[in-house]
N, C-alpha and C. Protein backbone atom coordinates (compact mmCIF):
# COMPACT_ATOMS: atom_id res chain seq x y z
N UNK A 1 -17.74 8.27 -3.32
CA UNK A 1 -16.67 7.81 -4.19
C UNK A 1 -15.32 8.01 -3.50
N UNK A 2 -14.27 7.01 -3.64
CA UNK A 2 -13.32 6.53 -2.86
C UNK A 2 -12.31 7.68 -3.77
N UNK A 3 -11.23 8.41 -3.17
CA UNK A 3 -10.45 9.19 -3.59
C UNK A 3 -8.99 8.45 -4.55
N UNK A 4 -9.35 7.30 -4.27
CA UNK A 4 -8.10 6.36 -4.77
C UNK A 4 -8.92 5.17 -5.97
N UNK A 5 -10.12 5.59 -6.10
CA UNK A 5 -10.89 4.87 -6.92
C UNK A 5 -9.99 4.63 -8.04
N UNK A 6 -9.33 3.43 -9.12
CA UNK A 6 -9.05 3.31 -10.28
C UNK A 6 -7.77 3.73 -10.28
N UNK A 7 -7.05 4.34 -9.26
CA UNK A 7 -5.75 4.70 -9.20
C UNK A 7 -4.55 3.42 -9.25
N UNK A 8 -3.76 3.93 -9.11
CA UNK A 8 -2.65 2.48 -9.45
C UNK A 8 -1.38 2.79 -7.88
N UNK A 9 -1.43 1.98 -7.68
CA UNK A 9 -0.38 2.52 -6.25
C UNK A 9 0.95 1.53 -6.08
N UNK A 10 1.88 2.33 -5.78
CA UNK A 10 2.96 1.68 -5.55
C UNK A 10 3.23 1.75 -4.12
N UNK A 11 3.48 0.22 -3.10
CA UNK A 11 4.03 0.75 -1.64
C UNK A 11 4.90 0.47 -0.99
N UNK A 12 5.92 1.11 -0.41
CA UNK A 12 7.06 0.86 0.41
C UNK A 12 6.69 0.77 2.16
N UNK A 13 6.63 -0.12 2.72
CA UNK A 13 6.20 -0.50 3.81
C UNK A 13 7.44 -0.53 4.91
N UNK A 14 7.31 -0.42 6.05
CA UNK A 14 8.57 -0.60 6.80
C UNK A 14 8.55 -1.33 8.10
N UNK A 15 9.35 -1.89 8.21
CA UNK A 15 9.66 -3.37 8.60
C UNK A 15 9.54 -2.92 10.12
N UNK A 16 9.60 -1.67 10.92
CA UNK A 16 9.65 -1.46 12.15
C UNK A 16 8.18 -0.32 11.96
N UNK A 17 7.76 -0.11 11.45
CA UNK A 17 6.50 0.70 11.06
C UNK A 17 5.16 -0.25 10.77
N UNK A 18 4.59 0.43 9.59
CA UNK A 18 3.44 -0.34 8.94
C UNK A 18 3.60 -1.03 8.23
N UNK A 19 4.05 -2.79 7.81
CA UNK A 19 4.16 -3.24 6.89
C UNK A 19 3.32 -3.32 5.56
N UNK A 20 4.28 -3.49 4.09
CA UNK A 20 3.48 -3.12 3.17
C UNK A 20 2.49 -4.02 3.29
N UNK A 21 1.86 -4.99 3.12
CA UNK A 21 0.60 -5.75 3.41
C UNK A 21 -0.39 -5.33 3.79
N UNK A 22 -0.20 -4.34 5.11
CA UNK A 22 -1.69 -3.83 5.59
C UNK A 22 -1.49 -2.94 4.59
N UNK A 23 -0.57 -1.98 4.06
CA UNK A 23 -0.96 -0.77 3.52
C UNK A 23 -1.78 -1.31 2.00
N UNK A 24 -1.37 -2.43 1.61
CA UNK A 24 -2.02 -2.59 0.69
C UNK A 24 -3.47 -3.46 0.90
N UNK A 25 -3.43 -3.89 1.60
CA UNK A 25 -5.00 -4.24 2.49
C UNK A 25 -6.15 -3.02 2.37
N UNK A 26 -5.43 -1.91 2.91
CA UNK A 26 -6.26 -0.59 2.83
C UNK A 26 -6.36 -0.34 1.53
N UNK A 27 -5.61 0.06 0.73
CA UNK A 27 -5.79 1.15 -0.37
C UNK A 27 -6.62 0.12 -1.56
N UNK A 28 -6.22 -1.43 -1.48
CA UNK A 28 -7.49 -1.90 -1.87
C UNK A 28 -9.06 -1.86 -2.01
N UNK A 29 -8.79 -1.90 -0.38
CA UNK A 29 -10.14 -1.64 0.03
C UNK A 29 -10.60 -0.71 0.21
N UNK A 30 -10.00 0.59 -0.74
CA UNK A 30 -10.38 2.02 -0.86
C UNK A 30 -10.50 1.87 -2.62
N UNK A 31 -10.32 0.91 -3.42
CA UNK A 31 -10.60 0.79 -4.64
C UNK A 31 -9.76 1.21 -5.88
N UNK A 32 -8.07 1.01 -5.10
CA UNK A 32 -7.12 1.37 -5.62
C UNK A 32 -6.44 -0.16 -6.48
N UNK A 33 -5.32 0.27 -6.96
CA UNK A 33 -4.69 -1.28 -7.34
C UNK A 33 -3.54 -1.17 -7.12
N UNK A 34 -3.40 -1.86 -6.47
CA UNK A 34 -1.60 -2.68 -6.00
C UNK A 34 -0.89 -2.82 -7.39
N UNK A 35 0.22 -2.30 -8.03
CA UNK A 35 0.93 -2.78 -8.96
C UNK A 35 2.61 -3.06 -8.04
N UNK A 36 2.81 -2.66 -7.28
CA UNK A 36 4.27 -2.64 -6.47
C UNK A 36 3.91 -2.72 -4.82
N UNK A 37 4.13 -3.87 -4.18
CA UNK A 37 4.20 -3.66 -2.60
C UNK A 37 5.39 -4.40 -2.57
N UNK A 38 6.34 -3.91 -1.42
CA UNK A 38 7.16 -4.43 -0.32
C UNK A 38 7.36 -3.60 0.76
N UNK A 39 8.20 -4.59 1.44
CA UNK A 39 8.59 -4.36 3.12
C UNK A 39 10.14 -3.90 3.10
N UNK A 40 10.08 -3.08 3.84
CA UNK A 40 12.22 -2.69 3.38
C UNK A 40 12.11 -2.63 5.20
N UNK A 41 13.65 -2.75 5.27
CA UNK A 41 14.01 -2.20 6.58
C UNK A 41 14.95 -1.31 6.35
N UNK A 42 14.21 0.24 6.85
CA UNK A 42 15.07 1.33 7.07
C UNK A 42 15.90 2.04 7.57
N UNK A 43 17.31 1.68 7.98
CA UNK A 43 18.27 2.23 9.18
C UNK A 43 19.25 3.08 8.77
């Protein structure tokens, strides 16, 4: 059983880092739910 099973996730992704997309690619596919993704650029 997935540690993020049924959980609800919010993600801030970064534009010179990991964009939010993959992060929400993963935590999907760990059996979580996306309610908030974007990409910011942080300087």
């Amino acid at each position: 059983m997935s540690m993020l099973k049924g959980k609800k996730i919010a993600i801030l992704g970064d534009r010179d880092g990991i964009p939010g997309p993959a992060i929400a690619e993963c935590v999907t596919a760990a059996g979580a739910e996306v309610i908030f993704e974007a990409t910011e650029c942080f300087v």
